[in-house]
N, C-alpha and C. Protein backbone atom coordinates (compact mmCIF):
# COMPACT_ATOMS: atom_id res chain seq x y z
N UNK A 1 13.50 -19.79 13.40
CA UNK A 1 12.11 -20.12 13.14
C UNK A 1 11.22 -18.88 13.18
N UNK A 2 11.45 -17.98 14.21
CA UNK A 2 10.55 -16.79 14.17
C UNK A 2 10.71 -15.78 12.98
N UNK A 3 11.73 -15.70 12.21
CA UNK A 3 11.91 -15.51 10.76
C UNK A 3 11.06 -15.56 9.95
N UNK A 4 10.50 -17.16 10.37
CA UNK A 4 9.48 -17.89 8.91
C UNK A 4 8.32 -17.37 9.53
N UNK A 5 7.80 -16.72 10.59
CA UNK A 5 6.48 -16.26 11.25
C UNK A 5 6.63 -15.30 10.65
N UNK A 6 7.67 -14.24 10.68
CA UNK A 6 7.62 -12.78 10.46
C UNK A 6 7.51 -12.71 8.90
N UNK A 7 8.24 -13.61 7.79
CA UNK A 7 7.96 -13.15 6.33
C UNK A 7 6.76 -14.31 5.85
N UNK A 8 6.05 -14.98 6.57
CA UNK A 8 4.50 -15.23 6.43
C UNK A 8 3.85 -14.22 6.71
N UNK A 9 4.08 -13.47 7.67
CA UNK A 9 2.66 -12.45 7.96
C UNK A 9 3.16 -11.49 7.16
N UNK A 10 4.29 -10.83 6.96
CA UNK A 10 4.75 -9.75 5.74
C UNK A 10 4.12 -9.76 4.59
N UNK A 11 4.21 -11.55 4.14
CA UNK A 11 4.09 -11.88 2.67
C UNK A 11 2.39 -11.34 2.47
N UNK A 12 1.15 -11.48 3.27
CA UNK A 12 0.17 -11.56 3.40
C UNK A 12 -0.01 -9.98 2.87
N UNK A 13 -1.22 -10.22 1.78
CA UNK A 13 -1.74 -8.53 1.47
C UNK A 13 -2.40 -7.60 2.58
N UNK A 14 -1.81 -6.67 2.52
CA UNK A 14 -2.59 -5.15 3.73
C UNK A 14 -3.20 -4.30 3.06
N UNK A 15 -4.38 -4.14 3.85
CA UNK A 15 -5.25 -2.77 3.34
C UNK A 15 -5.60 -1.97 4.44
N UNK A 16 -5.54 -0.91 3.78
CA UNK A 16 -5.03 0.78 4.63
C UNK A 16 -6.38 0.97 5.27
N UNK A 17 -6.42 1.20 6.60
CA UNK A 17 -7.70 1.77 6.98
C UNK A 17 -7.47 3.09 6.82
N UNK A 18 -9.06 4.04 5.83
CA UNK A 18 -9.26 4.48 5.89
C UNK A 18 -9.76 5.69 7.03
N UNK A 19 -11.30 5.13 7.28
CA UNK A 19 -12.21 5.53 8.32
C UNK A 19 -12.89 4.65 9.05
N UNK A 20 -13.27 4.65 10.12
CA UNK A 20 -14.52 4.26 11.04
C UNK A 20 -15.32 4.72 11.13
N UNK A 21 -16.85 4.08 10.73
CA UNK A 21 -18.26 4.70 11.41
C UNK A 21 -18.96 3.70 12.51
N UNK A 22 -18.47 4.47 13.31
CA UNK A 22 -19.08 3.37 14.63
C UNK A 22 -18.19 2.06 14.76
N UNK A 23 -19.13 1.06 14.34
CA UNK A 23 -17.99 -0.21 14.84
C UNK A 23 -17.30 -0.73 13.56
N UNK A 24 -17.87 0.11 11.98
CA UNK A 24 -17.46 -0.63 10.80
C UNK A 24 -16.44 -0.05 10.25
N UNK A 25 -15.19 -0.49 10.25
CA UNK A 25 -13.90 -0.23 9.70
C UNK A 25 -13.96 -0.21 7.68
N UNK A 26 -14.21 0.84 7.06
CA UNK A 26 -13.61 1.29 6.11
C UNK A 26 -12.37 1.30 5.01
N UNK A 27 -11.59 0.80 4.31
CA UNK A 27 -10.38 0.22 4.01
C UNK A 27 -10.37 1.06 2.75
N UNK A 28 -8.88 1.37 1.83
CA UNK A 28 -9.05 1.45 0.38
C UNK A 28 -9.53 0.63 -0.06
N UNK A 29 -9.48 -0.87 0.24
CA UNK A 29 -10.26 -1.58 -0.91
C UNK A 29 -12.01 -1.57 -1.06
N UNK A 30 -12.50 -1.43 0.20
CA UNK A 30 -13.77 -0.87 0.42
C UNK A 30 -14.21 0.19 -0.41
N UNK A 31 -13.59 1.34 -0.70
CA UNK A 31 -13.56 2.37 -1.62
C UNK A 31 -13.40 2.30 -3.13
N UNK A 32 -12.20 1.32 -3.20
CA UNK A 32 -12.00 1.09 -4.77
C UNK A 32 -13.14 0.05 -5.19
N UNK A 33 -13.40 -0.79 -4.23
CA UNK A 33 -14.41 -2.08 -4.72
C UNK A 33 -16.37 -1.17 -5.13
N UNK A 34 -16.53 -0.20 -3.95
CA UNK A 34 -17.56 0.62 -4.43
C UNK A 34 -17.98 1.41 -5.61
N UNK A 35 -16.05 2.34 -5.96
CA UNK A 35 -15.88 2.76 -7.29
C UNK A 35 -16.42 1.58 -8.34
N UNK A 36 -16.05 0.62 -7.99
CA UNK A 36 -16.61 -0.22 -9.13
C UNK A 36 -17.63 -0.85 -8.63
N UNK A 37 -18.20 -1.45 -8.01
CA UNK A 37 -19.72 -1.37 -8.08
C UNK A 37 -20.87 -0.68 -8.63
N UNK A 38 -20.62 0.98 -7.99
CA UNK A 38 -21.30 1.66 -8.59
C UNK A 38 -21.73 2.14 -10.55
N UNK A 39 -20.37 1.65 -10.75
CA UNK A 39 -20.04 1.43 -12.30
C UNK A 39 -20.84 0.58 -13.14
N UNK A 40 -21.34 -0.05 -12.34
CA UNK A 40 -22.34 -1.54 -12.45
C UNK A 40 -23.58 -1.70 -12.01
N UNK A 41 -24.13 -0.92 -11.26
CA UNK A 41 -25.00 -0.79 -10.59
C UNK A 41 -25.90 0.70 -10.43
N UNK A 42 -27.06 0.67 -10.33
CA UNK A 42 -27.63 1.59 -10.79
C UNK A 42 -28.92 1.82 -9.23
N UNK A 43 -28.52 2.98 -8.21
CA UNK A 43 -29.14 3.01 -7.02
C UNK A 43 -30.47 3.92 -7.28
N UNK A 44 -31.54 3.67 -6.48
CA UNK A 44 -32.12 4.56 -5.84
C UNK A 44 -32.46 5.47 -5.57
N UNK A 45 -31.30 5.74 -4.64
CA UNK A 45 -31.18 6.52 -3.79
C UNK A 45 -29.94 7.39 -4.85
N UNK A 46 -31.21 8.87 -5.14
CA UNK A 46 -29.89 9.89 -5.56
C UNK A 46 -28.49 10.42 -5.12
N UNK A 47 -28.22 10.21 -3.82
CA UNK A 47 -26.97 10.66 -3.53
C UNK A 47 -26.41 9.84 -3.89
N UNK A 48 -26.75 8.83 -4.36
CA UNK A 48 -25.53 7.05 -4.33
C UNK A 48 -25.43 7.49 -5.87
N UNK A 49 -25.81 7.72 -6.28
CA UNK A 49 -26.34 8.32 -8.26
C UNK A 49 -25.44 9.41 -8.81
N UNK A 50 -25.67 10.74 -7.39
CA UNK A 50 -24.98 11.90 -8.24
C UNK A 50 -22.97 11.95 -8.44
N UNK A 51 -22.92 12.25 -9.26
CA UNK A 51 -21.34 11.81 -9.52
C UNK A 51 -20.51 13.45 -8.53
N UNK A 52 -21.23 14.19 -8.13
CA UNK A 52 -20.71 15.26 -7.15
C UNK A 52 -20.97 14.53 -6.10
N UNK A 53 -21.09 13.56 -5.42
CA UNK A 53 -21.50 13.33 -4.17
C UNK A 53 -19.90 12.08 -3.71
N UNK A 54 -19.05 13.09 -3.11
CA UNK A 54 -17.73 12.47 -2.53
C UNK A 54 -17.79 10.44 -2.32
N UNK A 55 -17.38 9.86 -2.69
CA UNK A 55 -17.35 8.68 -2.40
C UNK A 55 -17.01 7.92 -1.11
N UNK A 56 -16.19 8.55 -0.19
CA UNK A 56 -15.52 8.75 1.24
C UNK A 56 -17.45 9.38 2.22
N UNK A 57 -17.73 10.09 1.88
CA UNK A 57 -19.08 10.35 2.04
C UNK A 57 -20.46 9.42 2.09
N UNK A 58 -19.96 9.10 0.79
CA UNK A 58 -21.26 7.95 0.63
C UNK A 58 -21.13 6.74 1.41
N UNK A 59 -19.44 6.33 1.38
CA UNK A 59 -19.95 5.25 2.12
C UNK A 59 -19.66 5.37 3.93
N UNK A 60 -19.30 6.54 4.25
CA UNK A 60 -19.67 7.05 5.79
C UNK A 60 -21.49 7.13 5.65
N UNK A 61 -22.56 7.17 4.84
CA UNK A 61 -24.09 7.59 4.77
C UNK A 61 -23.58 6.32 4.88
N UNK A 62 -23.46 5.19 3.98
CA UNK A 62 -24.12 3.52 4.07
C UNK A 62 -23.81 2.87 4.79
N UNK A 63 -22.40 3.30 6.02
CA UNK A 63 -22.06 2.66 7.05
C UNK A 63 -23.34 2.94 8.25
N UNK A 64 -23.13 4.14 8.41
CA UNK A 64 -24.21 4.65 9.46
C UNK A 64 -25.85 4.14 9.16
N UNK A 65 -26.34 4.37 8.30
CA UNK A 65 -27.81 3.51 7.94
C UNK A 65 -27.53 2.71 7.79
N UNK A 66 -26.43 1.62 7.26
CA UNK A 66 -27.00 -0.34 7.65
C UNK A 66 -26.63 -0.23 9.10
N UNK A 67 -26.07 0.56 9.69
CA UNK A 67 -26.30 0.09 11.29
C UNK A 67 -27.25 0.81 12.05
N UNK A 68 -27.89 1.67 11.18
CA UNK A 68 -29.29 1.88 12.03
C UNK A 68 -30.73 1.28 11.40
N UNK A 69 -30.15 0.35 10.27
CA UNK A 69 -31.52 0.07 9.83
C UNK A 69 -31.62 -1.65 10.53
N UNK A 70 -30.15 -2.02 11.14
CA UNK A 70 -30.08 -3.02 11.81
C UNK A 70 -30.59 -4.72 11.21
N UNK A 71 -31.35 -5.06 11.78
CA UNK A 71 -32.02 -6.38 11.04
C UNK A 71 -33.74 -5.94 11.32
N UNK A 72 -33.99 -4.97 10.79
CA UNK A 72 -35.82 -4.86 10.88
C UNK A 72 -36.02 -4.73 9.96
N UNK A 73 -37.59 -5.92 9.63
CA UNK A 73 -38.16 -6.37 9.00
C UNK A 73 -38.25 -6.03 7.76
N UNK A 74 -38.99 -4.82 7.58
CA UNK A 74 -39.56 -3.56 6.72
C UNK A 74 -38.45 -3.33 5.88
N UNK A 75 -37.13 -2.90 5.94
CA UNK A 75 -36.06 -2.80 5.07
C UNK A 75 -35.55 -4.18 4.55
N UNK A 76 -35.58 -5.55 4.76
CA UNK A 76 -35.59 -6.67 4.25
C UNK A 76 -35.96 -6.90 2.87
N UNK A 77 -35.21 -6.74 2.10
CA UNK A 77 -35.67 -7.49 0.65
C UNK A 77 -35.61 -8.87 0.97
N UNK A 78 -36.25 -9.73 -0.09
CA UNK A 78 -36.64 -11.18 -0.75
C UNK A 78 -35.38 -11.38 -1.05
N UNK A 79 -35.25 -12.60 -1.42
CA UNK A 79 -34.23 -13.08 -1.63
C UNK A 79 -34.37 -13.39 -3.61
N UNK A 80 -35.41 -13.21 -4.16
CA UNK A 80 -35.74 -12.94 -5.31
C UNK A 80 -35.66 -11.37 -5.73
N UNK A 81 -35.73 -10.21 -4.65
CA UNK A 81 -35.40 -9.44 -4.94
C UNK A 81 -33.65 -9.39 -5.04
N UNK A 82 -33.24 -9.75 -4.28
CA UNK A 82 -31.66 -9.15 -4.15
C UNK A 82 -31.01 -10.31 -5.39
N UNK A 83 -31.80 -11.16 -5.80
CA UNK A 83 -31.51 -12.10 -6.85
C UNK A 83 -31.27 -11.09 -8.28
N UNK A 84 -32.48 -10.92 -8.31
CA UNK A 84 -32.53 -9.57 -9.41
C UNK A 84 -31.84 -8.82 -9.48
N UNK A 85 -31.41 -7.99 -8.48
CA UNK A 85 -30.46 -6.89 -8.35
C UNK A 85 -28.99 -7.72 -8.75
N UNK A 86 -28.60 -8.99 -8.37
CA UNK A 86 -27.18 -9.39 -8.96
C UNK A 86 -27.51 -9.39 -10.35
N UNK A 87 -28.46 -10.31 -10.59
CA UNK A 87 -28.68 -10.46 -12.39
C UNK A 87 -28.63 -9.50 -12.87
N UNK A 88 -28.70 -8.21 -12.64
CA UNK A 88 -29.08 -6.70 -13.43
C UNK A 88 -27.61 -6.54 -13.24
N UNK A 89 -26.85 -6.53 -12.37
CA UNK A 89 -25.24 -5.87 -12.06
C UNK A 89 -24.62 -6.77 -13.15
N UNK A 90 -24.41 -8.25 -12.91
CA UNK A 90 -23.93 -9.09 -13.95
C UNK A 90 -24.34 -8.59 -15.44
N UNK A 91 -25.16 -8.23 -15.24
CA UNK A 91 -25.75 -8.08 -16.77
C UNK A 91 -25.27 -6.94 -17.45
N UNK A 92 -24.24 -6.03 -16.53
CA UNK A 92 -23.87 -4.81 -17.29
C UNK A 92 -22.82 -5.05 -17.44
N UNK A 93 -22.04 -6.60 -17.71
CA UNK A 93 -20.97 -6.80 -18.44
C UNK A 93 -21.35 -7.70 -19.83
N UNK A 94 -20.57 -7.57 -20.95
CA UNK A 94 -20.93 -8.19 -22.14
C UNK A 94 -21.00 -9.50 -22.06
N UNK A 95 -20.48 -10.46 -21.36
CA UNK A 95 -20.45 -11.77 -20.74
C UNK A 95 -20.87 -12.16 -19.57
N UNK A 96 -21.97 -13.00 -19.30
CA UNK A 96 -21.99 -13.01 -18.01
C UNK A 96 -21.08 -13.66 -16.75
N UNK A 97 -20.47 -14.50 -17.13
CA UNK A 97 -18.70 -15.07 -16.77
C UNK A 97 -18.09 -13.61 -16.40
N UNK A 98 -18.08 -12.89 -16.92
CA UNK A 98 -16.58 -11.58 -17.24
C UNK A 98 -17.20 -11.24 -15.53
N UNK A 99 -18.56 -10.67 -15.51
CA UNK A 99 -19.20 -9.93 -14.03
C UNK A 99 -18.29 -10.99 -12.82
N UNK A 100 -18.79 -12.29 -12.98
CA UNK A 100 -18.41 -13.29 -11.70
C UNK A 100 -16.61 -13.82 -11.38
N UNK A 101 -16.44 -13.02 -13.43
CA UNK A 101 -14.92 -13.37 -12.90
C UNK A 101 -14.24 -11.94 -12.42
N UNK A 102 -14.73 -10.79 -12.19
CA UNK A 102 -14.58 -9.84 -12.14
C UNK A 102 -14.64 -9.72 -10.37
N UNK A 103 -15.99 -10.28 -9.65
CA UNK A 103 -15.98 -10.36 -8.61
C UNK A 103 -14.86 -11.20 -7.51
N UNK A 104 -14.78 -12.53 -8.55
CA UNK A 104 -13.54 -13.17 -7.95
C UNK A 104 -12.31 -12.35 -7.92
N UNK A 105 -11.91 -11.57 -8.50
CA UNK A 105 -11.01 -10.73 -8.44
C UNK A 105 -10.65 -10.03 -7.44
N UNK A 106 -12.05 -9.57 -6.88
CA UNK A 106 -12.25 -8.81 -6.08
C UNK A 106 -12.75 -9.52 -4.31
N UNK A 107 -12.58 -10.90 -4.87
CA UNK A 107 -12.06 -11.95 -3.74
C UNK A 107 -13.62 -12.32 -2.71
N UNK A 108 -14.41 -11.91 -4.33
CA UNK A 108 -15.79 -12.12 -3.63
C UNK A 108 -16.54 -13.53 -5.01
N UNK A 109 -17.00 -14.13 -3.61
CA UNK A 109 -17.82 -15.53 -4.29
C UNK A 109 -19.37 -14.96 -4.09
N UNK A 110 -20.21 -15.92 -5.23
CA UNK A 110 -21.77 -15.64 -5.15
C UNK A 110 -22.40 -15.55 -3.80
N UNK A 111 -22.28 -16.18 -2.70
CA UNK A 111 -22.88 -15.78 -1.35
C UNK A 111 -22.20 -14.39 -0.91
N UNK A 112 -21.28 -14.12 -1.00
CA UNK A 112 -20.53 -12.79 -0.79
C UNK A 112 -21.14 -11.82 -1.52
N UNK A 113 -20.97 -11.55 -2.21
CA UNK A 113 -21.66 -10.84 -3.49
C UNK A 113 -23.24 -10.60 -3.16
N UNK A 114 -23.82 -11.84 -2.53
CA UNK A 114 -25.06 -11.64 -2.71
C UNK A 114 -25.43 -11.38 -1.12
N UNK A 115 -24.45 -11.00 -0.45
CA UNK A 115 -24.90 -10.29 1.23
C UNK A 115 -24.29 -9.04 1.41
N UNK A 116 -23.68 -8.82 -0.11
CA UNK A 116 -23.30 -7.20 0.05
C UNK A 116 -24.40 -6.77 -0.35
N UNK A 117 -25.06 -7.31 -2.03
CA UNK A 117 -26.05 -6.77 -2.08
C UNK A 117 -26.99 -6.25 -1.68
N UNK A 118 -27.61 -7.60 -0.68
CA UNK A 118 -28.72 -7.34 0.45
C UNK A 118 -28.19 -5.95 1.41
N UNK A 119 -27.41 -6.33 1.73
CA UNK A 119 -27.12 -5.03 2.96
C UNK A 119 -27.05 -3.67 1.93
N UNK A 120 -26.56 -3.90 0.70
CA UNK A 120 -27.21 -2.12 -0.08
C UNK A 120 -28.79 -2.10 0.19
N UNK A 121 -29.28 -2.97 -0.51
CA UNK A 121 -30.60 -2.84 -0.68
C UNK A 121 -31.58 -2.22 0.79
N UNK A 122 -30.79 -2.97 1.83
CA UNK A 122 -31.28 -2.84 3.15
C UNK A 122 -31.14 -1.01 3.21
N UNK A 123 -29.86 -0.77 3.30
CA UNK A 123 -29.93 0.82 3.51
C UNK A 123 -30.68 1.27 2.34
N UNK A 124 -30.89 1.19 0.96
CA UNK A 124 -32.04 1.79 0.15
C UNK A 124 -32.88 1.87 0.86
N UNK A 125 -33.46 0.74 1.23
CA UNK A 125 -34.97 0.68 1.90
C UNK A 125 -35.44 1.69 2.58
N UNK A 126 -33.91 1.97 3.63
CA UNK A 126 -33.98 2.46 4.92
C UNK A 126 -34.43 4.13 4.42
N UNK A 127 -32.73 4.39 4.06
CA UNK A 127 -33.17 5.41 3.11
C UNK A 127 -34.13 5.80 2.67
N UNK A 128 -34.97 5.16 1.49
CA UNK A 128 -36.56 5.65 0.86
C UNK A 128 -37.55 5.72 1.93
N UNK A 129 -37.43 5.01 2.94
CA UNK A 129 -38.81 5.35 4.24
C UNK A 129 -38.47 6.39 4.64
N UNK A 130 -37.39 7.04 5.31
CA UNK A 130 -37.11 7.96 6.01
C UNK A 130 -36.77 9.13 5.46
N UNK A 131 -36.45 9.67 3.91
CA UNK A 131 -36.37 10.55 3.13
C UNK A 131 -37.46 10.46 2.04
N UNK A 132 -38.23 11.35 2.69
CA UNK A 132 -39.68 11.78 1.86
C UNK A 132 -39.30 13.15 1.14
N UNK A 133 -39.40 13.05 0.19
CA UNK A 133 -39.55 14.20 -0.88
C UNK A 133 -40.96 14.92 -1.39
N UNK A 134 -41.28 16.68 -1.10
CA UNK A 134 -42.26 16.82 -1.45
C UNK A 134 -41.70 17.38 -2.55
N UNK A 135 -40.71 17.88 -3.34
CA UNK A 135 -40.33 18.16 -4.60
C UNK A 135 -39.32 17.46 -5.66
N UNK A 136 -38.54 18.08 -6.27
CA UNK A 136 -38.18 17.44 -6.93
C UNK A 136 -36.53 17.60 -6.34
N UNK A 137 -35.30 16.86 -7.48
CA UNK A 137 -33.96 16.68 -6.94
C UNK A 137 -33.47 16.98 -5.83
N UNK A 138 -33.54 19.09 -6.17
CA UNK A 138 -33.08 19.32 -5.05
C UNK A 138 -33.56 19.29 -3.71
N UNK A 139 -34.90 19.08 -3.57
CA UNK A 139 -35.56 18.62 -1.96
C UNK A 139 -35.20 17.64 -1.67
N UNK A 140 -34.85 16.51 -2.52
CA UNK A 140 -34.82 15.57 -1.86
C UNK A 140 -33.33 15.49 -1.50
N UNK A 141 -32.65 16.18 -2.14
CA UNK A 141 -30.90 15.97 -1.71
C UNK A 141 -30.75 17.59 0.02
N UNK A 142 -31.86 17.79 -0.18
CA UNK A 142 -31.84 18.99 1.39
C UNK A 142 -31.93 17.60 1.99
N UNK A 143 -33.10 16.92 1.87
CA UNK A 143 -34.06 16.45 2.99
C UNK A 143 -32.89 15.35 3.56
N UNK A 144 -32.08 14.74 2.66
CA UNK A 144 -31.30 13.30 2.65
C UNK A 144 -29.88 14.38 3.75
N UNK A 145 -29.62 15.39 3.11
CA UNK A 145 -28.54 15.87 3.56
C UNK A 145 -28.68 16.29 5.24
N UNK A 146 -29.92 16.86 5.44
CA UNK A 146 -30.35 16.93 6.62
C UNK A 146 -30.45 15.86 7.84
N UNK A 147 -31.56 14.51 6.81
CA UNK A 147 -31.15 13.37 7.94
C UNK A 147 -29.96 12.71 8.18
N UNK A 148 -28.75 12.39 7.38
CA UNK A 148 -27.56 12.30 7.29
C UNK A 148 -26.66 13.19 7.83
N UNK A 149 -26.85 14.22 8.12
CA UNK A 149 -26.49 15.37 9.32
C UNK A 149 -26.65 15.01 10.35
N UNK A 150 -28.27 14.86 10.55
CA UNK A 150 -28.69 14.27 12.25
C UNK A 150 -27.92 13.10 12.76
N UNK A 151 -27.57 11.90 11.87
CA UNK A 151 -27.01 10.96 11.92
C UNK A 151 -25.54 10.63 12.41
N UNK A 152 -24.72 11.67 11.39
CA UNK A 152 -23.63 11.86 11.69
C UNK A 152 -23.50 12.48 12.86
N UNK A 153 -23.97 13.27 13.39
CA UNK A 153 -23.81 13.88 15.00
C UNK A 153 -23.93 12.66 16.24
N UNK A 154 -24.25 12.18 15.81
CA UNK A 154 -24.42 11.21 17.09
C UNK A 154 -23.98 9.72 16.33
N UNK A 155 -23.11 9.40 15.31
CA UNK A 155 -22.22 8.63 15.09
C UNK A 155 -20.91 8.68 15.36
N UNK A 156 -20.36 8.20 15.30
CA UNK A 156 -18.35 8.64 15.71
C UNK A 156 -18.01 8.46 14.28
N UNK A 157 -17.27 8.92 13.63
CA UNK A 157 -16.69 8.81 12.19
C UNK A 157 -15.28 8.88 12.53
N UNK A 158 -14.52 8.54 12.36
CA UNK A 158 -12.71 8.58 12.60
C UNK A 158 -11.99 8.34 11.66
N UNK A 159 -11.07 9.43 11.20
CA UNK A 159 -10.08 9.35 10.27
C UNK A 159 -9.01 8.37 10.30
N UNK A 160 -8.85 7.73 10.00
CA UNK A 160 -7.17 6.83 10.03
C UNK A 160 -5.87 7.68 10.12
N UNK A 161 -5.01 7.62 10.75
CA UNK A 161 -4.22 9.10 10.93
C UNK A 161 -3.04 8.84 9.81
């Protein structure tokens, strides 16, 4: 009988931890699912934008700001906002079916989908209050790189060995 325990839990799909930031565990599929998000989606926030900006990186920045932007107020989008933001992602497939069957794929349903969203939007928020730009690109990629410095020092980040 302990046979049929051991090639049930075998049979079950595994994903590789990557990294840790703080308490949020990181995976390849976390990485590959962002690769494609971002494909679809159109941020903000320039570092999430520039195609030099490491992907392993970006989402060590979006782990660390949704857990310091926490649940306060001020970074809170509407729920008509983060509505919008799916309709615009869906909308950068030729069908709008193809986007939702695309997400199922990716083993995410419309409430799923739509609390990842929110939690991007949340770190945008966070992000745009706290990175003020008095010039143009490159100030604002000092200024972002700087508070994301401060951040990372007093976060734990951990490699998967």
């Amino acid at each position: 009988m302990w046979w049929l325990a051991l090639a049930t839990a075998s049979a079950e799909p595994s994903d590789r931890v990557v990294f840790s930031v703080g308490e949020r565990i990181v995976t390849q599929s976390d990485l590959a699912f962002e690769a494609f998000f971002a494909a679809h989606d159109s941020s903000p926030v320039p570092a999430f934008e520039a195609s030099d900006y490491p992907l392993e990186a970006k989402l060590v920045d979006i782990a660390m700001i949704r857990a310091l932007a926490g649940d306060i107020a001020i970074y809170r989008p509407s729920d008509d906002e983060v509505r919008a933001r799916v309709e615009a992602f869906l909308g950068q497939f030729p069908e709008h079916f193809e986007g939702r069957r695309a997400l199922e794929a990716w083993g995410m349903d419309e409430d799923e989908f739509l609390g990842f969203v929110f939690s991007r939007m949340v770190v945008e928020r966070c992000v745009a209050r706290s990175v003020v730009s008095t010039g143009g690109d490159d100030d604002w990629r000092d200024r972002y790189a700087a508070w994301t410095g401060e951040l990372r020092a007093r976060t734990p980040v951990r490699l998967a060995p």
